[in-house]
C-alpha atoms as a PDB file:
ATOM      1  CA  UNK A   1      95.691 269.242 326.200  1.00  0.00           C
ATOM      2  CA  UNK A   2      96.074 272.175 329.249  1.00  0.00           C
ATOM      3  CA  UNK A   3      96.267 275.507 327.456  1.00  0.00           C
ATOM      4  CA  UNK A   4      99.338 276.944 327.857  1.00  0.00           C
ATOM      5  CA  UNK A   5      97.979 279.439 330.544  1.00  0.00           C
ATOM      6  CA  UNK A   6      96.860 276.523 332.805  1.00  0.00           C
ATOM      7  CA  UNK A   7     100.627 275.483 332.599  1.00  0.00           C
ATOM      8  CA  UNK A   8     102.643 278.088 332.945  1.00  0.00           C
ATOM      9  CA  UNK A   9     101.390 279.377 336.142  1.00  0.00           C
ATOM     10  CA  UNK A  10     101.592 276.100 339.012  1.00  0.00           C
ATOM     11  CA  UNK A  11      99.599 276.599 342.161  1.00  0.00           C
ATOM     12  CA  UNK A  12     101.867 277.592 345.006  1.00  0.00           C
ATOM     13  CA  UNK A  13     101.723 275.713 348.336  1.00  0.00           C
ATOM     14  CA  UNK A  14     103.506 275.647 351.296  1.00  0.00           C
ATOM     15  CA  UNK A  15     105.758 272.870 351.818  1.00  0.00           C
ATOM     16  CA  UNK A  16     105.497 270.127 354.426  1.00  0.00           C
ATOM     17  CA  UNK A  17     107.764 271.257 356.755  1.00  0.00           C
ATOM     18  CA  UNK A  18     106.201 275.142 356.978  1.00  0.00           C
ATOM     19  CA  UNK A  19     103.182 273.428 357.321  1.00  0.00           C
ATOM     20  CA  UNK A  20     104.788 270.937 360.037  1.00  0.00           C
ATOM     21  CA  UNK A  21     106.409 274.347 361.740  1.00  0.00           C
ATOM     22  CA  UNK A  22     103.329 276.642 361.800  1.00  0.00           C
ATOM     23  CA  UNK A  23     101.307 273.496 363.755  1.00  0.00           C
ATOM     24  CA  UNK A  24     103.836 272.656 365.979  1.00  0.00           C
ATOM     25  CA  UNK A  25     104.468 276.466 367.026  1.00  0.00           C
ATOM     26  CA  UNK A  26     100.549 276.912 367.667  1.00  0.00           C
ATOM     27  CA  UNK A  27     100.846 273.396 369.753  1.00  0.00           C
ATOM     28  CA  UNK A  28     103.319 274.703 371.528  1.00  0.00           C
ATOM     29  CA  UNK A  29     101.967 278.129 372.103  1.00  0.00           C
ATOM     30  CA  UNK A  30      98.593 276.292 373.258  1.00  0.00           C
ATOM     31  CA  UNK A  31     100.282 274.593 375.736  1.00  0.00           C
ATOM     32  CA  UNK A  32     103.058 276.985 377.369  1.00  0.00           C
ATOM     33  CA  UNK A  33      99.689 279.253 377.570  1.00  0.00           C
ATOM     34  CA  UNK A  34      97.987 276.340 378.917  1.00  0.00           C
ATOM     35  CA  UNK A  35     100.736 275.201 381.390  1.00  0.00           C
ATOM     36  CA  UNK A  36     101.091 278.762 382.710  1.00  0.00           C
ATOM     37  CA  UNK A  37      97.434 279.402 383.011  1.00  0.00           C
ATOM     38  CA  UNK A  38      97.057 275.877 384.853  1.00  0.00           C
ATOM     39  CA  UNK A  39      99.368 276.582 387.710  1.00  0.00           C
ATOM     40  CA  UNK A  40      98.739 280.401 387.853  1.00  0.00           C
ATOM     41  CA  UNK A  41      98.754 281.930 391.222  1.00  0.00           C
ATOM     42  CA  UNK A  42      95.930 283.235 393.224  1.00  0.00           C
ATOM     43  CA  UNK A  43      92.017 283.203 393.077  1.00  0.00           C
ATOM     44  CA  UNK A  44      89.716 280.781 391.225  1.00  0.00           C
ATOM     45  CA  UNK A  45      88.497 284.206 389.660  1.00  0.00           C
ATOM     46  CA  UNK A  46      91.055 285.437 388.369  1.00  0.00           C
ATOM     47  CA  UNK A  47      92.375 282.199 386.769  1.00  0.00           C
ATOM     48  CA  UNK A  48      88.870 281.998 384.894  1.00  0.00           C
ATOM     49  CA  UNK A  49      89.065 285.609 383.996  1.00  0.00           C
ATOM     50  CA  UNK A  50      92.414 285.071 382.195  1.00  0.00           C
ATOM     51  CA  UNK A  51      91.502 281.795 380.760  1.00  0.00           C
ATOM     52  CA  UNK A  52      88.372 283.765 379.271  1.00  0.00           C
ATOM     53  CA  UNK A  53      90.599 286.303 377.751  1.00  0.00           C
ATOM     54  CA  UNK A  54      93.255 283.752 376.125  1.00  0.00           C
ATOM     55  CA  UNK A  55      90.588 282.095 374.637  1.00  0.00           C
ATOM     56  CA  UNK A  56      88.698 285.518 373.674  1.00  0.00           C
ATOM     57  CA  UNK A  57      91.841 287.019 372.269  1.00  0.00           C
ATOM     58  CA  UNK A  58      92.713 283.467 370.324  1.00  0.00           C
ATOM     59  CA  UNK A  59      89.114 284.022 369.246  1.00  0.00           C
ATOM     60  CA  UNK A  60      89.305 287.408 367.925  1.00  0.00           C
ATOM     61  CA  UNK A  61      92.546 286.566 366.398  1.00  0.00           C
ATOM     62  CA  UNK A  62      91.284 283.637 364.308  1.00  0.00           C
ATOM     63  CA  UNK A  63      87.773 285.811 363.126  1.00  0.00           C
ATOM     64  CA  UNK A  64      90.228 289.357 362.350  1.00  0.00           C
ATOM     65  CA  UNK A  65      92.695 287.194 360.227  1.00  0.00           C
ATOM     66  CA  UNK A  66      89.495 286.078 357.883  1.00  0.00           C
ATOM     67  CA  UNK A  67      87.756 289.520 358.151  1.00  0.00           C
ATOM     68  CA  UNK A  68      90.858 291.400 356.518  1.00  0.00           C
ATOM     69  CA  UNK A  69      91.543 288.108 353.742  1.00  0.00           C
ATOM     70  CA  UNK A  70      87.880 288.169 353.026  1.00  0.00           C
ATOM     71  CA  UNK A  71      87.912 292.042 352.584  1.00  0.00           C
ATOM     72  CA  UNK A  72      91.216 291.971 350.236  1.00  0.00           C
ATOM     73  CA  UNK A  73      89.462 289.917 348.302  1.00  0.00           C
ATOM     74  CA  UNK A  74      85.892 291.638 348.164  1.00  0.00           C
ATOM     75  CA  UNK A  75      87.715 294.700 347.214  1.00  0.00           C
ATOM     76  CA  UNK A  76      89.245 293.296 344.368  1.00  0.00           C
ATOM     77  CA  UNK A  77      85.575 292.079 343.394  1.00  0.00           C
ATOM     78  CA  UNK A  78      84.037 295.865 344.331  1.00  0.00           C
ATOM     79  CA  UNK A  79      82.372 294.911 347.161  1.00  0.00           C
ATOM     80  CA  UNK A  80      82.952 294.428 350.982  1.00  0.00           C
ATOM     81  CA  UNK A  81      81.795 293.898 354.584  1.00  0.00           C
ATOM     82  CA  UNK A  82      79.558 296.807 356.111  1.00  0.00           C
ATOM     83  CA  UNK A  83      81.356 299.283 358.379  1.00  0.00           C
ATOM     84  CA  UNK A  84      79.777 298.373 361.896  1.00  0.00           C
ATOM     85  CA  UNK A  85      80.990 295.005 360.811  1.00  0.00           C
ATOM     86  CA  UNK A  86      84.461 296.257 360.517  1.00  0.00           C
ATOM     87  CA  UNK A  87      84.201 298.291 364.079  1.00  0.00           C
ATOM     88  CA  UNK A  88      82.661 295.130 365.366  1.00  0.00           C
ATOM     89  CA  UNK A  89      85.855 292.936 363.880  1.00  0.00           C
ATOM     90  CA  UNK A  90      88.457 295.683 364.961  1.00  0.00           C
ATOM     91  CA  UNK A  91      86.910 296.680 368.307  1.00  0.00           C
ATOM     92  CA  UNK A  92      86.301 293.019 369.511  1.00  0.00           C
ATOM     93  CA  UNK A  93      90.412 292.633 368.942  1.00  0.00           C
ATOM     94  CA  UNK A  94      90.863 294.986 370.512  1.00  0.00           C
ATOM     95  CA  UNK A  95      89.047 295.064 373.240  1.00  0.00           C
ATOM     96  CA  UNK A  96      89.890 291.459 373.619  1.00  0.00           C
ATOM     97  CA  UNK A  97      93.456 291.842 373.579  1.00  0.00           C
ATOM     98  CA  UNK A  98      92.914 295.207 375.950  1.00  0.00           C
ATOM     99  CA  UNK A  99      91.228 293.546 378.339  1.00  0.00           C
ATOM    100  CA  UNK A 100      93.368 290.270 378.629  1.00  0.00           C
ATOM    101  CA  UNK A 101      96.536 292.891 379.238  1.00  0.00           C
ATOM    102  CA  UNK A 102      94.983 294.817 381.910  1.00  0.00           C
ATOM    103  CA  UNK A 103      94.236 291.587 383.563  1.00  0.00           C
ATOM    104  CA  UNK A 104      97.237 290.124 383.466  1.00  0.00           C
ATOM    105  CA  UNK A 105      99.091 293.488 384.067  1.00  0.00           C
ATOM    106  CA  UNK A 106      97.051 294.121 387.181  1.00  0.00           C
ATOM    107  CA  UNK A 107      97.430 290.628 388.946  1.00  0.00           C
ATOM    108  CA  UNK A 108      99.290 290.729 392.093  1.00  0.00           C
ATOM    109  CA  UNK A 109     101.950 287.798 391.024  1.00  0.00           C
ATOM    110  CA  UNK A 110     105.244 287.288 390.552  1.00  0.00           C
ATOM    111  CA  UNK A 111     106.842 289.932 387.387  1.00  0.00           C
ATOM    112  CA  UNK A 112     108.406 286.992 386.081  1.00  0.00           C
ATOM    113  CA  UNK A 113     105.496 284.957 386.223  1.00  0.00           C
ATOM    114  CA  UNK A 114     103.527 288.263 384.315  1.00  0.00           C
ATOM    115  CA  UNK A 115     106.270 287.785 381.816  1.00  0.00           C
ATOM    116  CA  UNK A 116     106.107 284.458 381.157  1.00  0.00           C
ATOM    117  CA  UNK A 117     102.522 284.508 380.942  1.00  0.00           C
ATOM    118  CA  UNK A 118     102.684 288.005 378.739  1.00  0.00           C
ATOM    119  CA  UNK A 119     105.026 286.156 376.636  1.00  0.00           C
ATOM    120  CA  UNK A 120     102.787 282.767 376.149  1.00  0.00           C
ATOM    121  CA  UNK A 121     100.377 285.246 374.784  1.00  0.00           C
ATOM    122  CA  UNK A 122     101.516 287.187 372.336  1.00  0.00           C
ATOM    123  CA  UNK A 123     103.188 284.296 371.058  1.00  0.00           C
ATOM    124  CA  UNK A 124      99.678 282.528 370.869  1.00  0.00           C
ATOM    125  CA  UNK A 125      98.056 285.617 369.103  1.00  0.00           C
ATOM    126  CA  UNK A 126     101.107 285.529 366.489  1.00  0.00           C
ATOM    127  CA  UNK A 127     100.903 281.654 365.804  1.00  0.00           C
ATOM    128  CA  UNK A 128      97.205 281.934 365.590  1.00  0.00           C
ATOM    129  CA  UNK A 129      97.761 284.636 362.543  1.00  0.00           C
ATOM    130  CA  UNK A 130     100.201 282.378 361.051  1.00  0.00           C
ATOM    131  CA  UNK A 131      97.837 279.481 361.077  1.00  0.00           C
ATOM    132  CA  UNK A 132      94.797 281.146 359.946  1.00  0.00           C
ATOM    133  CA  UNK A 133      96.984 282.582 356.602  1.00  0.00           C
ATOM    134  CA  UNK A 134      98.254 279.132 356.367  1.00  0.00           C
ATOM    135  CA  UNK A 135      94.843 277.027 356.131  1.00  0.00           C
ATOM    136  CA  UNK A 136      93.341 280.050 354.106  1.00  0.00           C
ATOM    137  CA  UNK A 137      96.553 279.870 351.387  1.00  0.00           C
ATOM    138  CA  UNK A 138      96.005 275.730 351.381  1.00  0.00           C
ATOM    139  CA  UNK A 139      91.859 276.510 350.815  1.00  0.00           C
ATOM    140  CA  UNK A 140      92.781 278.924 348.249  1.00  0.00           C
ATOM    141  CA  UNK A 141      95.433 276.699 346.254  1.00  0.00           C
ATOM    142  CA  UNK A 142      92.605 274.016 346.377  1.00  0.00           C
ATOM    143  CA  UNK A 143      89.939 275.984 345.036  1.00  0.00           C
ATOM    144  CA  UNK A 144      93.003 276.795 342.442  1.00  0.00           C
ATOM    145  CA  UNK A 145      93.842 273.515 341.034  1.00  0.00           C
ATOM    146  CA  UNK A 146      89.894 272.247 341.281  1.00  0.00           C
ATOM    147  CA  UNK A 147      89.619 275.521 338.744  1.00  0.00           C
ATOM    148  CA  UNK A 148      92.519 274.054 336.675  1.00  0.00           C
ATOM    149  CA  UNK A 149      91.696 270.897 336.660  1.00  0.00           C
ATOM    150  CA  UNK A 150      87.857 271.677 335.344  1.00  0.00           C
ATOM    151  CA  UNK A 151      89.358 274.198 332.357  1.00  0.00           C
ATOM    152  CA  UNK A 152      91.531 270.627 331.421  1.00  0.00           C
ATOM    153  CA  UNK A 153      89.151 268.900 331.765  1.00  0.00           C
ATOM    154  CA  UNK A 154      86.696 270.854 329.642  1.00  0.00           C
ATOM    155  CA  UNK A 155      89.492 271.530 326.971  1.00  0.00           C
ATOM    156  CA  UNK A 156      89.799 267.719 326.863  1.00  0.00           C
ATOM    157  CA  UNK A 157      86.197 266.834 326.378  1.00  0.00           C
ATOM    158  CA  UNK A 158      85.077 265.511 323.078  1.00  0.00           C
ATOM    159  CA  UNK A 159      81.892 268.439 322.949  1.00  0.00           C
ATOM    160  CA  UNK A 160      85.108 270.816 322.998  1.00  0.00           C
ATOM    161  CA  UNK A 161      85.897 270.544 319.608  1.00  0.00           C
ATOM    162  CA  UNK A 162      82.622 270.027 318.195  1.00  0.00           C
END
């Protein structure tokens, strides 16, 4: 029989349709970036350069979101990441979002098109966030239930009672 502690406290997930929401948003975010990136005015260079810094900053983005879960959690345990880890976490952020900006700000195009573009990213960076916490909060609720579902399962052994 689940103790009453096992019971009394369900696993929380995120429903289908937040899950449907936060994957279609990063889709879509992929793509406006991508669209905008593919027909971007001016040099073979500088289309590279900003392709390298979407994907640096959507890089950075994914590897910052687990460095600051995996820290709240070590410091709940007493323990934690070293500090030229952190600086390397942190400064690769921001340096990756830093440099991505001045690139875009300094491209001679169209101030719409910088918008748009401007725009495409942040909204990238934000979805990426969003769909980091949300795999991380579905690994989490597994690892949850797989720990509920062994204490049941070891309450409802015969050896338990013996």
């Amino acid at each position: 029989m689940p103790s009453a502690a096992s019971a009394s406290f369900p696993v929380q997930r995120d429903t289908r349709a937040w899950q449907l929401q936060v994957w279609v948003s990063f889709g879509l975010a992929v793509f406006l970036c991508a669209v905008g990136l593919a027909w971007l005015p001016g040099a073979q260079l500088e289309r590279a350069f900003m392709v390298m810094g979407y994907v640096f900053c959507l890089s950075a983005a994914f590897v910052l979101a687990k460095f600051v879960r995996d820290s709240e959690s070590a410091a709940r345990r007493g323990g934690g990441d070293t500090p030229l880890w952190k600086l390397v976490v942190w400064g690769g952020f921001a340096v990756a979002m830093g440099l991505t900006g001045w690139g875009l700000l300094g491209m001679q195009i169209n101030v719409t098109y910088k918008a748009f573009l401007g725009v495409g990213w942040l909204y990238l960076i934000t979805t990426a966030f969003t769909l980091a916490k949300m795999l991380r909060d579905r690994h989490e609720a597994d690892l949850a239930e797989a720990r509920l579902q062994g204490r049941r399962d070891a309450a409802q052994s015969p050896e338990a009672g013996e």
